[in-house]
C-alpha atoms as a PDB file:
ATOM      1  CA  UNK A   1      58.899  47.544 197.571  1.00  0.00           C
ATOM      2  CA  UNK A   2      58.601  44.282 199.809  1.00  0.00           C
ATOM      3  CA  UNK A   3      61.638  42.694 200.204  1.00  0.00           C
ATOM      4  CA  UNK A   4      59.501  39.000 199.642  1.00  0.00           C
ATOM      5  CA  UNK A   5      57.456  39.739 197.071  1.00  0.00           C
ATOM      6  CA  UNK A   6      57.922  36.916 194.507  1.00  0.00           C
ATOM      7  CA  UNK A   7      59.918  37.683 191.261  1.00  0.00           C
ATOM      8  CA  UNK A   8      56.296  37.719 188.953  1.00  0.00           C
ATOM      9  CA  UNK A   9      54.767  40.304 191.476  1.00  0.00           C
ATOM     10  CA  UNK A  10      57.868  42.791 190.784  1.00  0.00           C
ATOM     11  CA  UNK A  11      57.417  42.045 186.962  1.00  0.00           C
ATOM     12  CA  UNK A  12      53.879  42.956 187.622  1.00  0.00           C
ATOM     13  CA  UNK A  13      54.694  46.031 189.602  1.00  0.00           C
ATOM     14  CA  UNK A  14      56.968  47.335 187.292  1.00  0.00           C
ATOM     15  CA  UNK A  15      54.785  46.574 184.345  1.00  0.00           C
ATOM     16  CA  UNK A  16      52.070  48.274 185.737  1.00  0.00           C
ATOM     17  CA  UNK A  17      53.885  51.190 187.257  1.00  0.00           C
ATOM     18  CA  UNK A  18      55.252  51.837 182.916  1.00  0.00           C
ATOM     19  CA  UNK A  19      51.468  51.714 181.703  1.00  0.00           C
ATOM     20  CA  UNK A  20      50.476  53.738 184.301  1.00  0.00           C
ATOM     21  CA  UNK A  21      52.769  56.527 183.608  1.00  0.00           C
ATOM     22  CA  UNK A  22      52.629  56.181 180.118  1.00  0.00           C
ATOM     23  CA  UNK A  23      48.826  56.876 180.751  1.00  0.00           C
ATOM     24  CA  UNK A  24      48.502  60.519 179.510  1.00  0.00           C
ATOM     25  CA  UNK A  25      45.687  61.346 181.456  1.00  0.00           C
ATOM     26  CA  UNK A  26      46.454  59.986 185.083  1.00  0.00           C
ATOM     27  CA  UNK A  27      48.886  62.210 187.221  1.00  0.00           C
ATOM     28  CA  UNK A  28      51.087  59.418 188.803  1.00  0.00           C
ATOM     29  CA  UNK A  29      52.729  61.470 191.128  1.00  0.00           C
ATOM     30  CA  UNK A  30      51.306  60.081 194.142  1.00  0.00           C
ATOM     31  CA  UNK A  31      50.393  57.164 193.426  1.00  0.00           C
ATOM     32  CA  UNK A  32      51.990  53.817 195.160  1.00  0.00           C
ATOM     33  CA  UNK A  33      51.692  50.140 193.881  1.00  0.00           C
ATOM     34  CA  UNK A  34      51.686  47.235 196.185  1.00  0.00           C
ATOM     35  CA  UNK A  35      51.487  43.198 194.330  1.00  0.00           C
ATOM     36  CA  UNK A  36      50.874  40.488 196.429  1.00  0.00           C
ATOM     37  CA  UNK A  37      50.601  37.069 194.733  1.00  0.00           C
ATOM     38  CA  UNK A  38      48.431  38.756 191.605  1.00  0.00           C
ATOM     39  CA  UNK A  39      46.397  41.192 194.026  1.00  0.00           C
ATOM     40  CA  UNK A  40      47.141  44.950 192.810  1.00  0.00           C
ATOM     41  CA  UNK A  41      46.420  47.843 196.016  1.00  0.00           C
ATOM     42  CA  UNK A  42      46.866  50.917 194.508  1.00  0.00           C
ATOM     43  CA  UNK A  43      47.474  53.393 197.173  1.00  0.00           C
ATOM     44  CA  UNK A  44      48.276  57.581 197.580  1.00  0.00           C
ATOM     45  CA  UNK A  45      46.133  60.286 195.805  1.00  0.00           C
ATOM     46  CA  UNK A  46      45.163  61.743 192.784  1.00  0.00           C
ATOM     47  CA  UNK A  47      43.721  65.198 191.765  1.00  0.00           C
ATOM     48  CA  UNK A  48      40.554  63.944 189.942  1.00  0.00           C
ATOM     49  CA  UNK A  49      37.898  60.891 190.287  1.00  0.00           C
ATOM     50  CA  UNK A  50      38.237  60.397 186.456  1.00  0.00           C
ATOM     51  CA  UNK A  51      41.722  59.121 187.414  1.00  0.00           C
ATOM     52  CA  UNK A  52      41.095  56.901 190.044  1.00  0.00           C
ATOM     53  CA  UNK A  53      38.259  55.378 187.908  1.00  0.00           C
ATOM     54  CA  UNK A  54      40.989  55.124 184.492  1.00  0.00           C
ATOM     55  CA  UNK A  55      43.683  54.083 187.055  1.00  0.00           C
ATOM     56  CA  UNK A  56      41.851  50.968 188.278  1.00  0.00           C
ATOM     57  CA  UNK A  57      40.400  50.456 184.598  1.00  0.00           C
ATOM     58  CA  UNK A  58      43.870  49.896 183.459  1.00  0.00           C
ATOM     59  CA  UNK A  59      44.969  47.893 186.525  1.00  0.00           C
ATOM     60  CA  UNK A  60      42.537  45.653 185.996  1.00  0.00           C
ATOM     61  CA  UNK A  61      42.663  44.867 182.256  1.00  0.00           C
ATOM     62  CA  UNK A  62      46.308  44.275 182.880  1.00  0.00           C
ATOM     63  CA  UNK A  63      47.682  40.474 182.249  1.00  0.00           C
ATOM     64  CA  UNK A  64      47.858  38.497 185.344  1.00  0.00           C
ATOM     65  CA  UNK A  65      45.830  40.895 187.899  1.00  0.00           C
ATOM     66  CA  UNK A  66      43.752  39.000 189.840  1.00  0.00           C
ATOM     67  CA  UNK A  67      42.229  41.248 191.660  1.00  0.00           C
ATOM     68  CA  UNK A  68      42.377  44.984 192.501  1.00  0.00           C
ATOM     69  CA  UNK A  69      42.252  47.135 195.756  1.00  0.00           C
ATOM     70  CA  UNK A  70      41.948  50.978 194.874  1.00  0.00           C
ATOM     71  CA  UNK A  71      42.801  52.913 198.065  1.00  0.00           C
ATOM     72  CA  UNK A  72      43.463  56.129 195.839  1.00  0.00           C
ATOM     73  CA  UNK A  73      42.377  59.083 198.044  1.00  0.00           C
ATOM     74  CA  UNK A  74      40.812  62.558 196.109  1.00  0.00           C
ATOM     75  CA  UNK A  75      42.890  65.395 196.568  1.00  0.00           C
ATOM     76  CA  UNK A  76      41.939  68.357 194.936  1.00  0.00           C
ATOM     77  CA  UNK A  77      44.778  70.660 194.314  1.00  0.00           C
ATOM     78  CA  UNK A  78      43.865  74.119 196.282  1.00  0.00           C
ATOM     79  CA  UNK A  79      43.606  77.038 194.722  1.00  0.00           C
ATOM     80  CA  UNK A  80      44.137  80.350 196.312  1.00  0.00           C
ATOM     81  CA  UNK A  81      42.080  82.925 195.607  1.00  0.00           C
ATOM     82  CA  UNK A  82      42.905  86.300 195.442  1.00  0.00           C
END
């Protein structure tokens, strides 16, 4: 977390960072939060599309986002065939 990020923006973080793992369908594991003054970046990976698409969703019907950023990469967990 930035060391200057203003006392709202690590409300917001934190805030955000409970919803989304209380989120049952978004695997959180990877992902990284950055707040800057209202602006959300979410950053890192996720398995499926469908949760980048419900991560931003809920990032951006959260109070006091101003504006969203989603950087979330689609990793695909590999499967090994035998």
């Amino acid at each position: 977390m930035n060391p200057h990020m203003q006392p709202w923006d690590i409300q917001m973080n934190e805030e955000i960072s409970r919803l989304l793992r209380a989120h049952g369908e978004i695997d959180t594991t990877n992902i990284q939060l950055q707040v800057e003054e209202g602006k959300v970046f979410l950053l890192g990976s996720v398995p499926e599309v469908e949760m980048k698409t419900a991560a931003e969703d809920l990032v951006v019907r959260s109070p006091g986002v101003g504006a969203v950023s989603n950087f979330l990469e689609i990793k695909r967990e590999e499967t090994i065939c035998p």
